[in-house]
C-alpha atoms as a PDB file:
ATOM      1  CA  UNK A   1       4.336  16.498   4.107  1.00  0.00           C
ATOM      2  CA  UNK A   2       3.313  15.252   7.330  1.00  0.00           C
ATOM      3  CA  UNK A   3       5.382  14.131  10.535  1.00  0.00           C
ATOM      4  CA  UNK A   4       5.942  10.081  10.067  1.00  0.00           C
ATOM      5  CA  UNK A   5       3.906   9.327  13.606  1.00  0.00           C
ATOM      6  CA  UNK A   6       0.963   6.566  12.245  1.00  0.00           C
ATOM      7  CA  UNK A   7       1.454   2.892  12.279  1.00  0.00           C
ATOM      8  CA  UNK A   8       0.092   1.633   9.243  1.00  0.00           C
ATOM      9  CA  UNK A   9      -0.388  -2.346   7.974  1.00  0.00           C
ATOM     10  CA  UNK A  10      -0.005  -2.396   4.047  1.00  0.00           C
ATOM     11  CA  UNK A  11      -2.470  -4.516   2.610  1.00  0.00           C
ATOM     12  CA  UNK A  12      -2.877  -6.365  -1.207  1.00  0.00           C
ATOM     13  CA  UNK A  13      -6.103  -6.326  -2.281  1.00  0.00           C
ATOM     14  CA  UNK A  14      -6.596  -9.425  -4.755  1.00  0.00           C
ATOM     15  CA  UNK A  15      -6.169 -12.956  -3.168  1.00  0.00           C
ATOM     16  CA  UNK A  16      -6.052 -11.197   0.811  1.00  0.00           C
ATOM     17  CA  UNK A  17      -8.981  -9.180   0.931  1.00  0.00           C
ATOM     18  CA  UNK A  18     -11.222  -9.793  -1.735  1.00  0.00           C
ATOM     19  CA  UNK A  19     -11.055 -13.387  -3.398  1.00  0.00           C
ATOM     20  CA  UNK A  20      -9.110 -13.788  -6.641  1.00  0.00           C
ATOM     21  CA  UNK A  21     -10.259 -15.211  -9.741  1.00  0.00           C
ATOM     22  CA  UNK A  22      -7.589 -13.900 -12.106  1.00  0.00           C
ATOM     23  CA  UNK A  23      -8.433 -10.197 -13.970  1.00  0.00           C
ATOM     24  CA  UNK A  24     -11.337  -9.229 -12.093  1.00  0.00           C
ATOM     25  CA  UNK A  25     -13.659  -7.421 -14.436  1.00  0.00           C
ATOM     26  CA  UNK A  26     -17.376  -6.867 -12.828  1.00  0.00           C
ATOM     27  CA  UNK A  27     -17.862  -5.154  -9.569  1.00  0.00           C
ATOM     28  CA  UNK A  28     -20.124  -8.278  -9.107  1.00  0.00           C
ATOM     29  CA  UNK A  29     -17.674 -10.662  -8.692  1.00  0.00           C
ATOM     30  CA  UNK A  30     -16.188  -9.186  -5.924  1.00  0.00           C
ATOM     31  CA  UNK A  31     -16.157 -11.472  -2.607  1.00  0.00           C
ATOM     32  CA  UNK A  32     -14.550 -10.543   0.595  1.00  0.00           C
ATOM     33  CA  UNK A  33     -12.649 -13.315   1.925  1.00  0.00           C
ATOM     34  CA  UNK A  34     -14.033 -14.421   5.294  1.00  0.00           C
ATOM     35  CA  UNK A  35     -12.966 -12.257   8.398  1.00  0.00           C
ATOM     36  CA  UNK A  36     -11.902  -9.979   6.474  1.00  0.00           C
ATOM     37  CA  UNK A  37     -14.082  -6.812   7.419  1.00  0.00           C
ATOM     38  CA  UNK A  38     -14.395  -7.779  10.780  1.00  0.00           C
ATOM     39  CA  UNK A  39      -9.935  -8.253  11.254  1.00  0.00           C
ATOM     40  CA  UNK A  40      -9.898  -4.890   9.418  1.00  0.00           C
ATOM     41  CA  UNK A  41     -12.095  -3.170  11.741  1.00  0.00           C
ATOM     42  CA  UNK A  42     -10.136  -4.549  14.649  1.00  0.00           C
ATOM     43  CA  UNK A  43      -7.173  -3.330  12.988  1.00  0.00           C
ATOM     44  CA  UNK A  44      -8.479  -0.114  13.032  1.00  0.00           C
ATOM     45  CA  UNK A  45      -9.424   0.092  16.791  1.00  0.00           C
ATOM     46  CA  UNK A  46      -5.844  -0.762  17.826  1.00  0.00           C
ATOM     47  CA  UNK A  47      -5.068   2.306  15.886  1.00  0.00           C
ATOM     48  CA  UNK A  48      -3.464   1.310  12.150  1.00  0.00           C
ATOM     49  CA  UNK A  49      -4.008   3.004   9.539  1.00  0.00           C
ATOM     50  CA  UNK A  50      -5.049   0.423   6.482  1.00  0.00           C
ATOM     51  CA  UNK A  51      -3.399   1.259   3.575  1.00  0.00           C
ATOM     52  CA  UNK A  52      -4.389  -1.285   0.353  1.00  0.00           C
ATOM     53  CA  UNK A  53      -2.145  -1.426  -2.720  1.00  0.00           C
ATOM     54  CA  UNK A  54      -2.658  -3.560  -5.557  1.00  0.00           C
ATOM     55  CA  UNK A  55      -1.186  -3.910  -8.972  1.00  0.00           C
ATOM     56  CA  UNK A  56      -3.614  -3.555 -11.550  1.00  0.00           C
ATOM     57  CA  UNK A  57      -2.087  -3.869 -15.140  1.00  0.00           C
ATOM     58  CA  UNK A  58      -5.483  -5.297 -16.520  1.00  0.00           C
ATOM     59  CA  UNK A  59      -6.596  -1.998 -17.050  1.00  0.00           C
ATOM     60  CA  UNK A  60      -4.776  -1.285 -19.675  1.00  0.00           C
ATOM     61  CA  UNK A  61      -4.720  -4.549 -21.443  1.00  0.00           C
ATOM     62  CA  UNK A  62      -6.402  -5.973 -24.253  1.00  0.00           C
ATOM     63  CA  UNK A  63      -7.685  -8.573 -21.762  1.00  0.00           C
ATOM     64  CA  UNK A  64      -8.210  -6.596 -18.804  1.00  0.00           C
ATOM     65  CA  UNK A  65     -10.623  -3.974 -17.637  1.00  0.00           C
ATOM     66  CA  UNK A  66     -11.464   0.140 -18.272  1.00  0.00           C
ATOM     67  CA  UNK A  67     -10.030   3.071 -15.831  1.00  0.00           C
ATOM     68  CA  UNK A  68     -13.862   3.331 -14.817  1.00  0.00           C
ATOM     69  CA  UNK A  69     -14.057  -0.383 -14.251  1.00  0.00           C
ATOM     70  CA  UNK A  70     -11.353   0.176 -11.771  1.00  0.00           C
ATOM     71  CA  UNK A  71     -13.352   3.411 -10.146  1.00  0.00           C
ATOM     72  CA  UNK A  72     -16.673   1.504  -9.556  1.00  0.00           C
ATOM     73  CA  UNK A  73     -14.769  -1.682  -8.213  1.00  0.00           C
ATOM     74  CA  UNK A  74     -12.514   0.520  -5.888  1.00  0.00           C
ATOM     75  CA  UNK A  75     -15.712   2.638  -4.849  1.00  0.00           C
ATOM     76  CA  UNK A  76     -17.422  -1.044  -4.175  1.00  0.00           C
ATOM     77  CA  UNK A  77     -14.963  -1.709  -2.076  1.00  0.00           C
ATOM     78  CA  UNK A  78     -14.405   1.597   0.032  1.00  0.00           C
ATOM     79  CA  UNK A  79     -18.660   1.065   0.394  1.00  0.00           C
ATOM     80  CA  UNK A  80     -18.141  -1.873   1.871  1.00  0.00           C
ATOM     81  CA  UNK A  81     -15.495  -1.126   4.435  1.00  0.00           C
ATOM     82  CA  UNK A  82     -17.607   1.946   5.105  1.00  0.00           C
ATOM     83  CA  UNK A  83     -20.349   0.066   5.994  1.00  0.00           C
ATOM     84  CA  UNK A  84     -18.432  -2.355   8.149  1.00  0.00           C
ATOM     85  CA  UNK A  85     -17.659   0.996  10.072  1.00  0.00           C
ATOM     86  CA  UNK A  86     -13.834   1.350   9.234  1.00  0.00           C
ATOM     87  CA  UNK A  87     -14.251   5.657   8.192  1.00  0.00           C
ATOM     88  CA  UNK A  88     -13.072   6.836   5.056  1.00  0.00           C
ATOM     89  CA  UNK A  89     -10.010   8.921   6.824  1.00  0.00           C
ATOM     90  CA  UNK A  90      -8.725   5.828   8.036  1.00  0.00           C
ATOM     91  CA  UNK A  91      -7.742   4.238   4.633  1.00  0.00           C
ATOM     92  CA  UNK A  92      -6.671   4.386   1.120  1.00  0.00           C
ATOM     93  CA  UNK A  93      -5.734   2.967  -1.449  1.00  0.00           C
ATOM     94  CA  UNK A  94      -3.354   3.243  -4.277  1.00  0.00           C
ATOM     95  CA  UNK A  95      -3.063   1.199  -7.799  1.00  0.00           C
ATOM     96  CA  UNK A  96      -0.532   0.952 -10.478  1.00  0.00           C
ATOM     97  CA  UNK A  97      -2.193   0.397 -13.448  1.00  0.00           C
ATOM     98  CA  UNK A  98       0.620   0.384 -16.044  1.00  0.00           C
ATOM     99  CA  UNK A  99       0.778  -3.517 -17.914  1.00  0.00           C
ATOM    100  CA  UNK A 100       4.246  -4.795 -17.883  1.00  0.00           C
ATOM    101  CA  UNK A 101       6.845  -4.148 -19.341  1.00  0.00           C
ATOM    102  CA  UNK A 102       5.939  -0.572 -19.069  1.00  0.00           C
ATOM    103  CA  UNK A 103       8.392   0.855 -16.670  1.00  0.00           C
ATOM    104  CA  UNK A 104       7.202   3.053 -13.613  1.00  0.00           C
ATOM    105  CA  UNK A 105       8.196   2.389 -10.021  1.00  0.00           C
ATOM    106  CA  UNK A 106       4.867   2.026  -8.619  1.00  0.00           C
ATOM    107  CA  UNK A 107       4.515  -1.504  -9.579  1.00  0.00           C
ATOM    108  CA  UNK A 108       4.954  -4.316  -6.979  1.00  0.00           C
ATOM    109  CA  UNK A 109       7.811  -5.242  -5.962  1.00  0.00           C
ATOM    110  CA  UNK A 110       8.899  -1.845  -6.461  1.00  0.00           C
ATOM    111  CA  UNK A 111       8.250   0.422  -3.969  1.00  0.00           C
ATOM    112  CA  UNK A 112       6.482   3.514  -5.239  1.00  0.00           C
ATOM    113  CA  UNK A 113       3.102   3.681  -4.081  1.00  0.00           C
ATOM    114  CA  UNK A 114       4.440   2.782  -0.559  1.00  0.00           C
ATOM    115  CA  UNK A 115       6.598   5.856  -0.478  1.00  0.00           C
ATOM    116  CA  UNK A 116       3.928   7.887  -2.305  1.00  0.00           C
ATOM    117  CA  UNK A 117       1.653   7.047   1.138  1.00  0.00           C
ATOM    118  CA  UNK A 118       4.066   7.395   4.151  1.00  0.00           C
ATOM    119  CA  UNK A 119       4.686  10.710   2.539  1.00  0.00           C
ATOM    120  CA  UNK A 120       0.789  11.592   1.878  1.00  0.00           C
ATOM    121  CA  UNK A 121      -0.125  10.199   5.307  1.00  0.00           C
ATOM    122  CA  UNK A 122       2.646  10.594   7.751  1.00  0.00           C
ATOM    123  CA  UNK A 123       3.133   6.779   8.229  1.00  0.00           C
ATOM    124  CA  UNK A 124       6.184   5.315  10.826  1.00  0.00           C
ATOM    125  CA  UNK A 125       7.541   2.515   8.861  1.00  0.00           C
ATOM    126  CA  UNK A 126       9.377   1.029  11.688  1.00  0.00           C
ATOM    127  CA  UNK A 127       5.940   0.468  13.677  1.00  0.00           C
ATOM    128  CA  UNK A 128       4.173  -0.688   9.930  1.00  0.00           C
ATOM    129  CA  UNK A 129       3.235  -4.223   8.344  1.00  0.00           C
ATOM    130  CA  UNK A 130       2.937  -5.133   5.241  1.00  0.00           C
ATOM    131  CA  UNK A 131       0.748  -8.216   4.395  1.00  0.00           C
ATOM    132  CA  UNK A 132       0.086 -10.044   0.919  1.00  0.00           C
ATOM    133  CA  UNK A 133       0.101 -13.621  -0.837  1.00  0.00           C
ATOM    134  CA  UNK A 134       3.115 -12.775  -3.029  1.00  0.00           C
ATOM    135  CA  UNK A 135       6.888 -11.946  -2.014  1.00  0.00           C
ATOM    136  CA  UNK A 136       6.402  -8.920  -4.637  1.00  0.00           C
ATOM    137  CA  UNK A 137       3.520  -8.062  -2.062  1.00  0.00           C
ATOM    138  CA  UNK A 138       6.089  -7.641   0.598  1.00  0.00           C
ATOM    139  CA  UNK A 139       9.267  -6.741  -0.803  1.00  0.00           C
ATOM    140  CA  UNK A 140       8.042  -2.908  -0.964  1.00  0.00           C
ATOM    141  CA  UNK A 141       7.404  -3.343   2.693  1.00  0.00           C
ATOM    142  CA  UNK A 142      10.949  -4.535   3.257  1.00  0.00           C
ATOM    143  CA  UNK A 143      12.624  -1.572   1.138  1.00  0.00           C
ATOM    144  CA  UNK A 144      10.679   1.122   3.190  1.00  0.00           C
ATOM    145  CA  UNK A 145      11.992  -0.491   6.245  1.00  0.00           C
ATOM    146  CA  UNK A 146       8.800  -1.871   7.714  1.00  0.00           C
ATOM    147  CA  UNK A 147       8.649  -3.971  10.949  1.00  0.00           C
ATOM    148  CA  UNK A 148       8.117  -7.069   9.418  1.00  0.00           C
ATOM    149  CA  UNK A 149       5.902  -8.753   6.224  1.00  0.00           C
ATOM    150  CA  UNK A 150       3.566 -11.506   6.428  1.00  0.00           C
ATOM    151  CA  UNK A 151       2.693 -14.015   3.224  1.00  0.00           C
ATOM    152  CA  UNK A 152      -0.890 -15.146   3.720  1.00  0.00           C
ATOM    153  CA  UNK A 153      -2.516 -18.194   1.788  1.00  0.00           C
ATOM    154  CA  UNK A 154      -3.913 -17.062  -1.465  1.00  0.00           C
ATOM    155  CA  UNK A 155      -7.926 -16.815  -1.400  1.00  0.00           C
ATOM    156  CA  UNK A 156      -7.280 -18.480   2.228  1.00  0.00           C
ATOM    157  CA  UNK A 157      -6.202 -21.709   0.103  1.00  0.00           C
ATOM    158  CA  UNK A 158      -2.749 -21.950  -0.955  1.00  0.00           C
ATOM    159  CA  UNK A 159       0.564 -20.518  -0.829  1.00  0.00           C
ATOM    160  CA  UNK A 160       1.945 -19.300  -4.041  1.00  0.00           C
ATOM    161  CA  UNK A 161       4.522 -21.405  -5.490  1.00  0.00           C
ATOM    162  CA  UNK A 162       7.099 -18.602  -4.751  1.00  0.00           C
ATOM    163  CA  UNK A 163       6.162 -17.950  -1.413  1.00  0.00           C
ATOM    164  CA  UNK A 164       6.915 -21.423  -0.141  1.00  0.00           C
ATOM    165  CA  UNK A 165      10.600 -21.297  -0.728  1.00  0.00           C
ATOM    166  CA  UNK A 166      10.427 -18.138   1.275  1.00  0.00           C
ATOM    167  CA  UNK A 167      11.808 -18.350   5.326  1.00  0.00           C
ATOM    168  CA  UNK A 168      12.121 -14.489   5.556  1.00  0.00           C
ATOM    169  CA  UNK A 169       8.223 -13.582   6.272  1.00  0.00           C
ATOM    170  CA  UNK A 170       5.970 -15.736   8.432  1.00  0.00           C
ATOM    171  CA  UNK A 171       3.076 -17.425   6.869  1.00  0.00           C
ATOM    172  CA  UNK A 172      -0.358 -17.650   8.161  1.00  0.00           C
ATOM    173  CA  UNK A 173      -3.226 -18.976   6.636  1.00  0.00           C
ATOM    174  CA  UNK A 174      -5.535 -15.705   6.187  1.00  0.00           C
ATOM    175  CA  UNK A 175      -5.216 -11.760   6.742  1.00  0.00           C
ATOM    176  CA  UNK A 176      -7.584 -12.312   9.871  1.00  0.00           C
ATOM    177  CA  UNK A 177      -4.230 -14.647  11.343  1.00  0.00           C
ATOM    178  CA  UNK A 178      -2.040 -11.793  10.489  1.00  0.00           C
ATOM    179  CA  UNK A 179      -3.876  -9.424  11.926  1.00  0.00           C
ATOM    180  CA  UNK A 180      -3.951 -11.421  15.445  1.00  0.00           C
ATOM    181  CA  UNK A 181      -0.506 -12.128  14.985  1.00  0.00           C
ATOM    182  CA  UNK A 182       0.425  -8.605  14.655  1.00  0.00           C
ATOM    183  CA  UNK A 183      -1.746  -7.420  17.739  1.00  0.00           C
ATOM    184  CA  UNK A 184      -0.119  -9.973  19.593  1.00  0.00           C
ATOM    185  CA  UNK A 185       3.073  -8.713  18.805  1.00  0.00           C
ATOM    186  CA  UNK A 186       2.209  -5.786  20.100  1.00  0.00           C
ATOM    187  CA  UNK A 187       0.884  -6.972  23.300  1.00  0.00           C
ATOM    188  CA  UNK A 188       3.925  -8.750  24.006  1.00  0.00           C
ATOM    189  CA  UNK A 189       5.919  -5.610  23.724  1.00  0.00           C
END
């Protein structure tokens, strides 16, 4: 186990960085939202370590998608951030792929897969984000004791019904406005 010294910004995947049709099923559906690469990669250079968890209980559904489905998407994915020059030790990612009502604590809200990676990758929660369309994207966030959560629109569009009735978490409009929000933070520290 490592020493908790990175800052870290926990990231959904479906609706904040990649748009959201429902189950995704083809690697060529996949769309990154605009700003996205760029607001990751600036991320990055101010030092955060981008950590992306989704929920993905489609893969075990009759209406979902296979295990190796989920491999080429998430290897799509981890291309294209490579490309946009954000390195391969400066991310990861983590899914729960168990289809309600299985029981496992990985699953968002719960906060598995956000403990499994400040353990794996030495992650201060107290200097950490977590950003997401849903409350259940943030909730984890809030358990592990991170600085703050921020809702952002779904697909840059709208707010999910939930999310409106929420005052604890700021809302922006994309993950590029959380980003600058949360560097500005920072500066004004």
């Amino acid at each position: 186990m490592r020493s908790n010294t990175r800052k870290a910004l926990f990231i959904d995947i479906d609706g904040v960085i990649i748009y959201d049709p429902g189950y995704l099923s083809d690697v060529n559906e996949i769309m990154f939202l605009p700003g996205v690469l760029e607001s990751l990669c600036k991320a990055r250079c101010h030092g955060y370590y981008l950590v992306f968890i989704s929920n993905k209980g489609g893969v075990y559904s009759k209406k979902g998608f296979t295990d190796m489905e989920l491999r080429k998407m998430d290897k799509y994915i981890s291309s294209k951030l490579i490309e946009n020059h954000i390195s391969e030790k400066s991310f990861s990612t983590y899914y729960c792929t168990h289809y309600p009502p299985q029981l496992c604590s990985c699953r968002k809200p719960l906060s598995g897969l956000f403990e499994k990676a400040v353990a794996e990758h030495g992650i201060e929660t107290n200097k950490s984000f977590a950003i997401g369309d849903k409350l259940s994207d943030l909730i984890p966030g809030d358990t592990i004791g991170c600085k703050l959560g921020i809702l952002v629109k779904r697909n840059q569009e709208y707010f999910d019904d939930q999310s409106e009735t929420s005052d604890n978490f700021p809302r922006l409009n994309s993950l590029s406005d959380a980003i600058n929000f949360i560097l500005k933070q920072n500066d004004n520290q």
